[in-house]
Protein backbone atom coordinates (compact mmCIF):
# COMPACT_ATOMS: atom_id res chain seq x y z
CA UNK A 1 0.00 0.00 0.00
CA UNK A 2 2.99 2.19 -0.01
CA UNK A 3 2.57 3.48 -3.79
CA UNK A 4 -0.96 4.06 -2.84
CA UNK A 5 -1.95 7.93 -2.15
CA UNK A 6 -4.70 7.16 0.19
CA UNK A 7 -5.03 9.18 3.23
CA UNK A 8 -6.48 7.83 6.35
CA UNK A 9 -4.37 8.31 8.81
CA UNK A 10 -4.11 8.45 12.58
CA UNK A 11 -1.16 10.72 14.19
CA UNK A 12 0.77 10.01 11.20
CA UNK A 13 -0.15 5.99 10.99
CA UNK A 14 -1.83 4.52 8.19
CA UNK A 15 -5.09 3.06 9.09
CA UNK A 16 -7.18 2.65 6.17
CA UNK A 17 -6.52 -1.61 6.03
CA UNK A 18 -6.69 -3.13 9.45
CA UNK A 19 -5.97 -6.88 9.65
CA UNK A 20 -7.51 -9.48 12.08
CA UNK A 21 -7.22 -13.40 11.40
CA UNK A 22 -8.43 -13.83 8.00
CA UNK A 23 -10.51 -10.51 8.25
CA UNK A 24 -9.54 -7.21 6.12
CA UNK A 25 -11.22 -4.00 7.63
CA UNK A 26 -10.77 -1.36 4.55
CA UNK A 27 -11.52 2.41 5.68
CA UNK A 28 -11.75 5.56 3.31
CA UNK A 29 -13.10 9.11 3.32
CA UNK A 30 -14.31 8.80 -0.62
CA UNK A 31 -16.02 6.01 -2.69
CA UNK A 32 -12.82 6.37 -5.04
CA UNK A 33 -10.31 5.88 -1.96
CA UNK A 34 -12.12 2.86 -0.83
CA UNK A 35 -12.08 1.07 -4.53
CA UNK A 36 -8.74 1.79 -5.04
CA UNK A 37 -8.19 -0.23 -1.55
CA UNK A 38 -10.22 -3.20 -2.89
CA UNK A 39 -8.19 -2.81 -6.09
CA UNK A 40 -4.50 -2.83 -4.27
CA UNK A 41 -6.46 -5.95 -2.20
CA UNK A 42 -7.43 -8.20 -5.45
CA UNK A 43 -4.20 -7.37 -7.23
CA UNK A 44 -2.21 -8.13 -4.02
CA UNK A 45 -4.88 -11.33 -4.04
CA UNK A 46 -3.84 -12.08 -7.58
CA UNK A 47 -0.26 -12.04 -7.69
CA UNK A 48 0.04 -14.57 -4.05
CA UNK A 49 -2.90 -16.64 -5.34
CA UNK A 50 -5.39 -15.29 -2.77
CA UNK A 51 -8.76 -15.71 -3.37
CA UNK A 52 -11.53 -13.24 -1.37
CA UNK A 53 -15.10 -14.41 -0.82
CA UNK A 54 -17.54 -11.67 -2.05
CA UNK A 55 -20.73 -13.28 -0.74
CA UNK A 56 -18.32 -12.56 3.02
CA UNK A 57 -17.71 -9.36 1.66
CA UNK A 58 -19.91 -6.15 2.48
CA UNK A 59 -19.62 -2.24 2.00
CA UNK A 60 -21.00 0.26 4.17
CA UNK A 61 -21.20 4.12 3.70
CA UNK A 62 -21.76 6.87 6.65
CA UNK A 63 -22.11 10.12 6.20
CA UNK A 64 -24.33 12.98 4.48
CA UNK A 65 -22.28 11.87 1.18
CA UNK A 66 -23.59 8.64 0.71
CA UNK A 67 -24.14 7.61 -3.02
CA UNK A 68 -26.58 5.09 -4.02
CA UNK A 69 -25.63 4.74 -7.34
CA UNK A 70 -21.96 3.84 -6.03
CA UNK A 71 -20.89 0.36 -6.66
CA UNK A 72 -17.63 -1.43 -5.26
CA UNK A 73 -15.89 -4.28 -7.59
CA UNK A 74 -13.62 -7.16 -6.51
CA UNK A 75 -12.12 -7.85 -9.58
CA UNK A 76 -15.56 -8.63 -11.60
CA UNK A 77 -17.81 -9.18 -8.49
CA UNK A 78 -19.81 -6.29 -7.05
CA UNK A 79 -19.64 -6.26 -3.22
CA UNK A 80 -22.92 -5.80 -1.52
């Protein structure tokens, strides 16, 4: 995620991908930011032969900017 420009940040920390177990927590301020997280995910998936489980996988949205039409993609699978 180092090439990435994707700011969410804590007191200078990175925290827009926390880990857990087999769990990936992505956070984002914009619909853009968080795609380009899932995108830097599947690629990263792609290249270590990792495969992601979109019927695990769900999006959420919070804020006054929320955008219905707004669709995330793993690769070719929209995440609901």
């Amino acid at each position: 995620m180092t090439n990435s420009k994707i700011q969410a940040t804590e007191s200078n920390v990175f925290a827009g991908c926390i880990l857990y177990a087999d769990g990936i927590l992505l956070l984002s301020s914009s619909y853009s930011g968080l795609q380009e997280l899932v995108n830097i995910c599947y690629d990263y998936g792609l290249c270590w032969d990792i495969k992601f489980n979109s019927a695990k996988s769900h999006c959420i949205s919070f804020g006054e900017c929320y955008s219905p039409g707004f669709i995330v993609l793993l690769g070719d699978l929209t995440l609901n």
